[in-house]
Protein backbone atom coordinates (compact mmCIF):
# COMPACT_ATOMS: atom_id res chain seq x y z
CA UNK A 1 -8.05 -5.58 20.61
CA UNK A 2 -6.83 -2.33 21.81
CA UNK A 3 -4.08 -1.06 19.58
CA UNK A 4 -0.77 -0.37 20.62
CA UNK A 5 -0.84 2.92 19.25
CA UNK A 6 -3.70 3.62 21.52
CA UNK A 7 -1.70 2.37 24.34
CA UNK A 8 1.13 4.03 24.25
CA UNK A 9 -0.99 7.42 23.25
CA UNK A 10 -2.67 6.58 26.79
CA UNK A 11 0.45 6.00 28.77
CA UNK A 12 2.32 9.07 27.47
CA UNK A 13 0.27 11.99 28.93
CA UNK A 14 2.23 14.36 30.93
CA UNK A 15 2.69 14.55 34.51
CA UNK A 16 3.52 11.38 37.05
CA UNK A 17 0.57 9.29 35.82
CA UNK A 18 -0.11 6.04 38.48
CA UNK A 19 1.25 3.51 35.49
CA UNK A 20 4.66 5.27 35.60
CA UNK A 21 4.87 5.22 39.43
CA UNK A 22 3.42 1.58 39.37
CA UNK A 23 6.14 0.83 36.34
CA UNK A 24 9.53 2.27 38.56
CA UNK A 25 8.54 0.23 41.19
CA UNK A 26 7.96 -2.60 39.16
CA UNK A 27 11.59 -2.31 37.86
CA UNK A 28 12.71 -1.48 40.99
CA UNK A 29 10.92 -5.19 42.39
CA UNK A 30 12.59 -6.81 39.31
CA UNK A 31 15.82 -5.84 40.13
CA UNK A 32 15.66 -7.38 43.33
CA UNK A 33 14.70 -10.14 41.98
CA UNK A 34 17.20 -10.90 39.51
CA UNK A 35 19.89 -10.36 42.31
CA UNK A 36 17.78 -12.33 44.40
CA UNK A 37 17.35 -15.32 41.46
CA UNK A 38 21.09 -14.93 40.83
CA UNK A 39 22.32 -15.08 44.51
CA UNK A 40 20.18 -18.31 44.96
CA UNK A 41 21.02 -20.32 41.66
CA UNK A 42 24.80 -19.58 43.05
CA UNK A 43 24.01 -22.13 46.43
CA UNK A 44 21.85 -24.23 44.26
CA UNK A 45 23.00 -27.90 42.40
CA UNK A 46 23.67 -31.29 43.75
CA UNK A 47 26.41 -30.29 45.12
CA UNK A 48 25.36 -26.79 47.66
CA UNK A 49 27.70 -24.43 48.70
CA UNK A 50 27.88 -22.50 51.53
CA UNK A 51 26.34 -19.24 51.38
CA UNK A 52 29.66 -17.84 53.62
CA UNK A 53 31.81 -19.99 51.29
CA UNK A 54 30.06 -18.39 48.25
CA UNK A 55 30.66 -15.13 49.37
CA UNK A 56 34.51 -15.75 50.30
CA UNK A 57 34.98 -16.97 46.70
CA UNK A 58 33.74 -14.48 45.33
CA UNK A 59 35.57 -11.82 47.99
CA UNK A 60 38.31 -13.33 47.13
CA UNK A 61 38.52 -12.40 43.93
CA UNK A 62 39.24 -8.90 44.70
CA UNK A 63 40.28 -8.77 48.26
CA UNK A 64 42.44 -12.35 49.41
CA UNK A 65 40.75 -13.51 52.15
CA UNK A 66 41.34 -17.21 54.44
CA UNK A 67 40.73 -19.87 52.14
CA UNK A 68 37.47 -21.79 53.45
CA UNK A 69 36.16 -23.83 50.53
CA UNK A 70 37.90 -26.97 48.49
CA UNK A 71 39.29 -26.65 45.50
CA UNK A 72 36.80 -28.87 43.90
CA UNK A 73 34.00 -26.30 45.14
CA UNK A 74 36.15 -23.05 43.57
CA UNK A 75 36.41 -24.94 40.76
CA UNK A 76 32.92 -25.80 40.32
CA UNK A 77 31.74 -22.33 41.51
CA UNK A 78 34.07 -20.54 38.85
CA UNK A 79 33.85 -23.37 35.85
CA UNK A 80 30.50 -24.19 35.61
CA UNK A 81 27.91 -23.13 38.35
CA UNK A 82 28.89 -18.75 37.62
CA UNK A 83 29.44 -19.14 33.90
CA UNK A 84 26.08 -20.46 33.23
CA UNK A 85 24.31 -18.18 35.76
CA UNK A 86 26.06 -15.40 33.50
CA UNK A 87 24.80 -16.83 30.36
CA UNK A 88 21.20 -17.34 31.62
CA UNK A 89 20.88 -13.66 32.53
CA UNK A 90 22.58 -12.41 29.24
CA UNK A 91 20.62 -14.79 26.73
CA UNK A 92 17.24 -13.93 28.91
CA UNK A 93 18.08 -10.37 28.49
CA UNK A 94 18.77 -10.60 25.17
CA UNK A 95 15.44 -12.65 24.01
CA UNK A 96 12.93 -10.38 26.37
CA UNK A 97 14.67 -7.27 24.75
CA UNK A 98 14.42 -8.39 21.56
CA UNK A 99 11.10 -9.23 21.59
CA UNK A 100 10.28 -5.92 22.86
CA UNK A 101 11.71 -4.47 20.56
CA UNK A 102 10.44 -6.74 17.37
CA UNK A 103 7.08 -6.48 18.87
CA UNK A 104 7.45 -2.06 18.88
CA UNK A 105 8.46 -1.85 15.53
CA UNK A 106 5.82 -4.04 13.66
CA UNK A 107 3.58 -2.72 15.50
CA UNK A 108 2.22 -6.48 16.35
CA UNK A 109 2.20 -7.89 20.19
CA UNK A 110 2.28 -11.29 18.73
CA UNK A 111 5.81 -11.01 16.91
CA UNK A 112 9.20 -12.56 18.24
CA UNK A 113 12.38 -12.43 17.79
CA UNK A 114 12.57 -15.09 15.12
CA UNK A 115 10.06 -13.26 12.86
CA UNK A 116 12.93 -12.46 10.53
CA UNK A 117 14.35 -16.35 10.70
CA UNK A 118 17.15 -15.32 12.59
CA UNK A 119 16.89 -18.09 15.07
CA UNK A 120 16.16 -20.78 11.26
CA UNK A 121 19.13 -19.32 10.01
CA UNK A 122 21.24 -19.52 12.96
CA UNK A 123 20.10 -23.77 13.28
CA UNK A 124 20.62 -23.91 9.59
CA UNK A 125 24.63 -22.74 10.28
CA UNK A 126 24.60 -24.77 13.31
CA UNK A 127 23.72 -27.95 11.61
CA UNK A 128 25.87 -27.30 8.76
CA UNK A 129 28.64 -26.75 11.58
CA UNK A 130 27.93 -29.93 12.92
CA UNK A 131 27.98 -31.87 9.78
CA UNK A 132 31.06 -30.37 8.98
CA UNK A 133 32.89 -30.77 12.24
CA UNK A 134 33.97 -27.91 12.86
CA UNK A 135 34.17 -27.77 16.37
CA UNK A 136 32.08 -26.27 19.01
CA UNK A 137 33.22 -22.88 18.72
CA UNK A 138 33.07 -23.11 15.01
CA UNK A 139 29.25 -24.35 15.78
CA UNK A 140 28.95 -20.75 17.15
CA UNK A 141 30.81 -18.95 14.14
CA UNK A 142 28.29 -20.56 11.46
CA UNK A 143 25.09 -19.96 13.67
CA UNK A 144 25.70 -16.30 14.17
CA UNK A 145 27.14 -15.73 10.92
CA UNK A 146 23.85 -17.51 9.33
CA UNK A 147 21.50 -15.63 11.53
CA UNK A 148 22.98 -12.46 10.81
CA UNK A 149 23.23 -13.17 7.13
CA UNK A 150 18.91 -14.56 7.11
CA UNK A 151 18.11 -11.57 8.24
CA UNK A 152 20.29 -9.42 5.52
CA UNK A 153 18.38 -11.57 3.14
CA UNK A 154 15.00 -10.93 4.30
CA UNK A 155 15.83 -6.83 4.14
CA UNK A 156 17.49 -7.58 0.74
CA UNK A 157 13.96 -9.13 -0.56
CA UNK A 158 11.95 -6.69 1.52
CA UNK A 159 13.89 -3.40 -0.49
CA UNK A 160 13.05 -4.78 -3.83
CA UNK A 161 9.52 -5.62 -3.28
CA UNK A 162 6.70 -3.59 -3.57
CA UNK A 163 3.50 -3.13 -1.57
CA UNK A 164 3.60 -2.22 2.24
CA UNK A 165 6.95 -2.13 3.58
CA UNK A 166 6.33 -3.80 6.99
CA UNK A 167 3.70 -6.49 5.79
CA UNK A 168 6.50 -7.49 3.14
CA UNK A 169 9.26 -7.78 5.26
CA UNK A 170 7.35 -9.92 7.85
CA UNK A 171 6.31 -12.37 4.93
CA UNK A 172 10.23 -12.22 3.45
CA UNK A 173 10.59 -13.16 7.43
CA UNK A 174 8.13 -15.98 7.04
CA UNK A 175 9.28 -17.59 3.73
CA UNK A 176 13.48 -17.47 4.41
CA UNK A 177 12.48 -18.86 7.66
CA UNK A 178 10.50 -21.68 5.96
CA UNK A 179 13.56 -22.11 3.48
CA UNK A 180 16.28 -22.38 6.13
CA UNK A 181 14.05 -24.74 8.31
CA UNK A 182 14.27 -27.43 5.16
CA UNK A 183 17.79 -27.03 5.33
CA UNK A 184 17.72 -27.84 8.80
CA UNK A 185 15.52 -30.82 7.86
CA UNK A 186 17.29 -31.89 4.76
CA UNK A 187 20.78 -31.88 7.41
CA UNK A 188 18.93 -34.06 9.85
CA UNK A 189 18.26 -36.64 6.99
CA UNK A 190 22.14 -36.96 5.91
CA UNK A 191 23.46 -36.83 9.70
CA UNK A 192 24.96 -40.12 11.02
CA UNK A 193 22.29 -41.43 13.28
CA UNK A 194 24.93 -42.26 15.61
CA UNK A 195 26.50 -38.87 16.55
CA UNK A 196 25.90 -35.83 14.72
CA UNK A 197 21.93 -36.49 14.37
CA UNK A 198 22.07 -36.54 17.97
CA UNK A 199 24.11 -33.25 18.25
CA UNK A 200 22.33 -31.36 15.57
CA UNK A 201 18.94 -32.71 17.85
CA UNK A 202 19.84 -31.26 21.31
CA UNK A 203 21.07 -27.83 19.74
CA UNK A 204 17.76 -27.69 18.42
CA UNK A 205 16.06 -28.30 21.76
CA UNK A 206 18.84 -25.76 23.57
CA UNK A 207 20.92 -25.47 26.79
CA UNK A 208 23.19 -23.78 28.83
CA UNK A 209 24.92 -26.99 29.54
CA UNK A 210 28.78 -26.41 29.06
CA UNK A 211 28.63 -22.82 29.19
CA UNK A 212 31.96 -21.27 29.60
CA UNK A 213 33.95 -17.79 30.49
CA UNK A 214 34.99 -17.87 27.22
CA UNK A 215 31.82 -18.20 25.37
CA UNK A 216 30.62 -15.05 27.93
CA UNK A 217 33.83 -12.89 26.80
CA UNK A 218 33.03 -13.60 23.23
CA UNK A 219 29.04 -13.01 23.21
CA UNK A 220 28.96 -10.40 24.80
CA UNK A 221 29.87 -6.99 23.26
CA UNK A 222 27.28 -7.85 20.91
CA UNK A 223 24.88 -8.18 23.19
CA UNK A 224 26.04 -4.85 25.04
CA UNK A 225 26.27 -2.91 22.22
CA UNK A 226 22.60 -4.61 21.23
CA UNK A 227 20.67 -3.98 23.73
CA UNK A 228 22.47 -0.77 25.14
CA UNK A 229 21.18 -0.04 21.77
CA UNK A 230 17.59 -0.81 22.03
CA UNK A 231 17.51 0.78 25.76
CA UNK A 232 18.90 4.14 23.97
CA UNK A 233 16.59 3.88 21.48
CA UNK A 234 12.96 3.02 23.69
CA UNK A 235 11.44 6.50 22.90
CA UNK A 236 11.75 6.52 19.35
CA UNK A 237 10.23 3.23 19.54
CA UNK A 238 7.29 4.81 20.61
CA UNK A 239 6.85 7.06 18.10
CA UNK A 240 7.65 4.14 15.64
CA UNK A 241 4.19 2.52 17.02
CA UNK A 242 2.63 6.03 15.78
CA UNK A 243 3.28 5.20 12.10
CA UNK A 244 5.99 7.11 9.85
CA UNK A 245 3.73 9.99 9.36
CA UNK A 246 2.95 11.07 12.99
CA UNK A 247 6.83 10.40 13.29
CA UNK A 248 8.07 12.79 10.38
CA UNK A 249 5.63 15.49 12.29
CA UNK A 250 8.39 14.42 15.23
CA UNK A 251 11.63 15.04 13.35
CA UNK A 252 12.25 11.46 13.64
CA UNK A 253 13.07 9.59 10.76
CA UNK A 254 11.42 6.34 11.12
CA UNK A 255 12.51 3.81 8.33
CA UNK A 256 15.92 4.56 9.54
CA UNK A 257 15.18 3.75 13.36
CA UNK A 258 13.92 0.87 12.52
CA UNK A 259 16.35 -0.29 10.48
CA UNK A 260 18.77 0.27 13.04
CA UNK A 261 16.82 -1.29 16.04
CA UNK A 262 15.96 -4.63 13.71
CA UNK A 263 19.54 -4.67 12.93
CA UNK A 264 19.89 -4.77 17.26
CA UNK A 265 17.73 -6.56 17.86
CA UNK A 266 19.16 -9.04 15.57
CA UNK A 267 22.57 -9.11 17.06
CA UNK A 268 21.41 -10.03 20.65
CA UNK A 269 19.03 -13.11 18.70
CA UNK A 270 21.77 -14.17 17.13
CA UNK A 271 24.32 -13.35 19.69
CA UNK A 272 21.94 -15.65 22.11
CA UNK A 273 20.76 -18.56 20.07
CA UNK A 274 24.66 -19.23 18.89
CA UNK A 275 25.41 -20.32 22.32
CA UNK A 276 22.22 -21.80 23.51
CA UNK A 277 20.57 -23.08 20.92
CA UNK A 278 16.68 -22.65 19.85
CA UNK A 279 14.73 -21.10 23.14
CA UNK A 280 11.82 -20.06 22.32
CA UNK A 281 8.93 -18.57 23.53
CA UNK A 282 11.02 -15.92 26.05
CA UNK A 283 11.00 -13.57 23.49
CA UNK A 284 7.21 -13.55 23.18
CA UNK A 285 6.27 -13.86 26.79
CA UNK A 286 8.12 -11.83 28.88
CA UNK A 287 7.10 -8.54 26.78
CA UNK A 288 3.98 -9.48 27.05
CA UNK A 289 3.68 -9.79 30.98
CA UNK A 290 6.00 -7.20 31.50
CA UNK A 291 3.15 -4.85 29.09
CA UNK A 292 0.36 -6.17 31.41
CA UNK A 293 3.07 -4.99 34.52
CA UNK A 294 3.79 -1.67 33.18
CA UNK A 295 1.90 -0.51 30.35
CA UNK A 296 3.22 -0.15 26.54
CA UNK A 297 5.21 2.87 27.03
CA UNK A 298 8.79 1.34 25.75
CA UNK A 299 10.59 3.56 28.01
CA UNK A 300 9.35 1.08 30.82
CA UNK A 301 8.93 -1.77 29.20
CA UNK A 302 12.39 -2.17 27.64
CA UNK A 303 13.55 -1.62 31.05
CA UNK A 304 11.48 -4.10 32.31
CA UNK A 305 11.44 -7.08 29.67
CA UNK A 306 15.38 -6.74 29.41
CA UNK A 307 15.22 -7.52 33.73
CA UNK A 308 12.31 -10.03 33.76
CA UNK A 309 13.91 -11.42 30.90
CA UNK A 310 17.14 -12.28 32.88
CA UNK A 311 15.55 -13.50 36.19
CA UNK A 312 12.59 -15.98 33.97
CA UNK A 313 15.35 -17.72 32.33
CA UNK A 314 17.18 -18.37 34.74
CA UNK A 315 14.67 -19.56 37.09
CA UNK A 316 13.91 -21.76 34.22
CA UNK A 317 17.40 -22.88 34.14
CA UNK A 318 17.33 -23.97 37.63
CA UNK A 319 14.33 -25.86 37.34
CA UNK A 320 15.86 -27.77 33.91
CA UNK A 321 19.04 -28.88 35.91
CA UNK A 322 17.72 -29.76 39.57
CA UNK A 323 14.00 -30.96 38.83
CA UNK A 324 15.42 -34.65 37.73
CA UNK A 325 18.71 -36.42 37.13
CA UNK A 326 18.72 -36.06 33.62
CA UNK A 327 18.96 -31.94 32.81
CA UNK A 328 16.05 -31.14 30.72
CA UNK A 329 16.88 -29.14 27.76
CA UNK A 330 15.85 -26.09 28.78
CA UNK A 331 13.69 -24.95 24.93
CA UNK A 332 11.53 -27.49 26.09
CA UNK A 333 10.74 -25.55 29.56
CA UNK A 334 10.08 -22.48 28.07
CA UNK A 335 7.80 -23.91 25.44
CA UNK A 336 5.65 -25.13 28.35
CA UNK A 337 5.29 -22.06 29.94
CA UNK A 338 5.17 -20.49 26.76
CA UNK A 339 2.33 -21.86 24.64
CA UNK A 340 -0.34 -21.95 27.76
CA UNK A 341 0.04 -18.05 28.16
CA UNK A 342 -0.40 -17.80 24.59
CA UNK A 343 -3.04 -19.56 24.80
CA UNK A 344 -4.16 -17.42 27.78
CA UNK A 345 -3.75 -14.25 25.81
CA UNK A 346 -5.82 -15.01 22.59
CA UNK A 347 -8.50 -16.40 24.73
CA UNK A 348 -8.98 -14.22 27.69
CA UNK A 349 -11.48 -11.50 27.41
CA UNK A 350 -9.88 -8.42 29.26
CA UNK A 351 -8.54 -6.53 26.11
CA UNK A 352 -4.92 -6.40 25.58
């Protein structure tokens, strides 16, 4: 398997190469995509809306125009149908980016973001939440605090042990991730079986179901700040990829960039999974098609993974709420898109 290293050495050498030119216009075809994606899932549900009436609503919001819809259509356009659009192109963001970015700095294209049991530590809070009835807001609260403080722990262990640095803090990853998931387990065995096994279940299997303006307005400067983060930060990635050697040759001080794009990359996980729930797979997928796209040169592919991202999930989305009457939880779609192209990748014989 071609290193990424290699790659990226490849990718880099001066002068408009034909992967950069291919990789603007990919972003440039992903962009119209996601608008594309976006505009659709608007008109889409058992209940369509006019694409004029759409378009008046949403007019109207800055410019008062004649009133041409019913008030039960503005208030399912506003309420549910936008909200969740929103939150499928943030949490899709978030995941692809993520990923990216996970995948740069341990130099592995088979890491995601819950390598560091953010997404264990965020259902360990979640279930505790839900045992404790706390509300669905407080749900939130616990899952993001508990992903945020998994990940602290696994840096914590990885500091104090010795041997190499990235291997350790992948198996600190590993092991707090196995130690959080039987605390998920051992809340699932004291749940009442009649309501909060059930809840703890579903969150598990995640959703946008119920998404709301003011789960959007609360999510969301950490996911801003996150990945406006990581998108700063795609060149130094890079040279992270080159090892800390070829990157103190650089002037770039590489345990502290990666500290600081883990801890990003960390707040959009968490941000995400504390209002969706466990999807899976996005994370690990999306960077991968968007390297095959563009090359692994992170100042495309961050670009790229962070739009792709976006318009996958909520494509996916679409398909979990109109293919049948009951909405399938959408973790579930993802996992079967997700584990055939893994399967696809460690088996094909074009080299990565």
């Amino acid at each position: 398997m071609r290193s990424m290293r290699s790659e990226i050495i490849e990718h880099q050498s001066p002068g408009p190469s034909a992967i950069a030119r291919r990789g603007r216009l990919v972003v440039a075809w992903l962009i119209v995509f996601v608008v594309a994606a976006a505009g659709l899932s608007l008109l889409l549900g058992r209940y369509p809306i006019d694409p004029l009436q759409a378009l008046a609503m949403l007019v109207n919001c800055v410019v008062p125009v004649d009133q041409t819809w019913t008030d039960q259509q503005a208030t399912l356009f506003f309420n549910v149908r936008l909200p969740r659009i929103l939150l499928a192109l943030m949490v899709g963001c978030s995941l692809a980016v993520a990923g990216a970015a996970y995948q740069g700095t341990f130099q592995n294209p088979l890491v995601s973001p819950d390598i560091l049991g953010a997404s264990q530590g965020a259902a360990f809070g979640a279930a505790l939440g839900i045992l404790l009835h706390v509300g669905s807001v407080g749900v939130s609260v616990m899952a993001f605090a508990m992903a945020l403080f998994t990940v602290f722990l696994v840096l914590l262990i990885s500091a104090r042990a010795k041997g190499n640095h990235m291997m350790v803090v992948v198996l600190a990853g590993v092991m707090v991730s196995s130690l959080f998931q039987a605390g998920v387990s051992y809340a699932k065995l004291v749940a009442d079986p009649t309501d909060e096994l059930a809840d703890i279940t579903y969150w598990l299997m995640g959703s946008l179901t119920g998404a709301k303006m003011s789960q959007i307005g609360t999510v969301f400067p950490f996911m801003l700040v996150g990945c406006g983060t990581l998108f700063a930060l795609r060149w130094r990635i890079n040279i992270l990829t080159m090892g800390d050697d070829e990157a103190a040759t650089m002037g770039v001080n590489a345990r502290l960039i990666r500290i600081i794009v883990i801890i990003a990359a960390t707040v959009v996980t968490a941000s995400s999974v504390c209002v969706t729930g466990m999807i899976g797979w996005v994370g690990l997928v999306i960077p991968h098609l968007c390297r095959m796209l563009v090359g692994a040169d992170y100042r495309r592919l961050i670009p790229a993974s962070m739009l792709m991202g976006a318009g996958f999930l909520l494509v996916v989305d679409d398909v979990a709420r109109l293919a049948t009457t009951a909405e399938i939880p959408i973790g579930i779609l993802t996992a079967f898109v997700g584990a055939p192209f893994f399967l696809y990748l460690i088996t094909r014989r074009k080299k990565l």
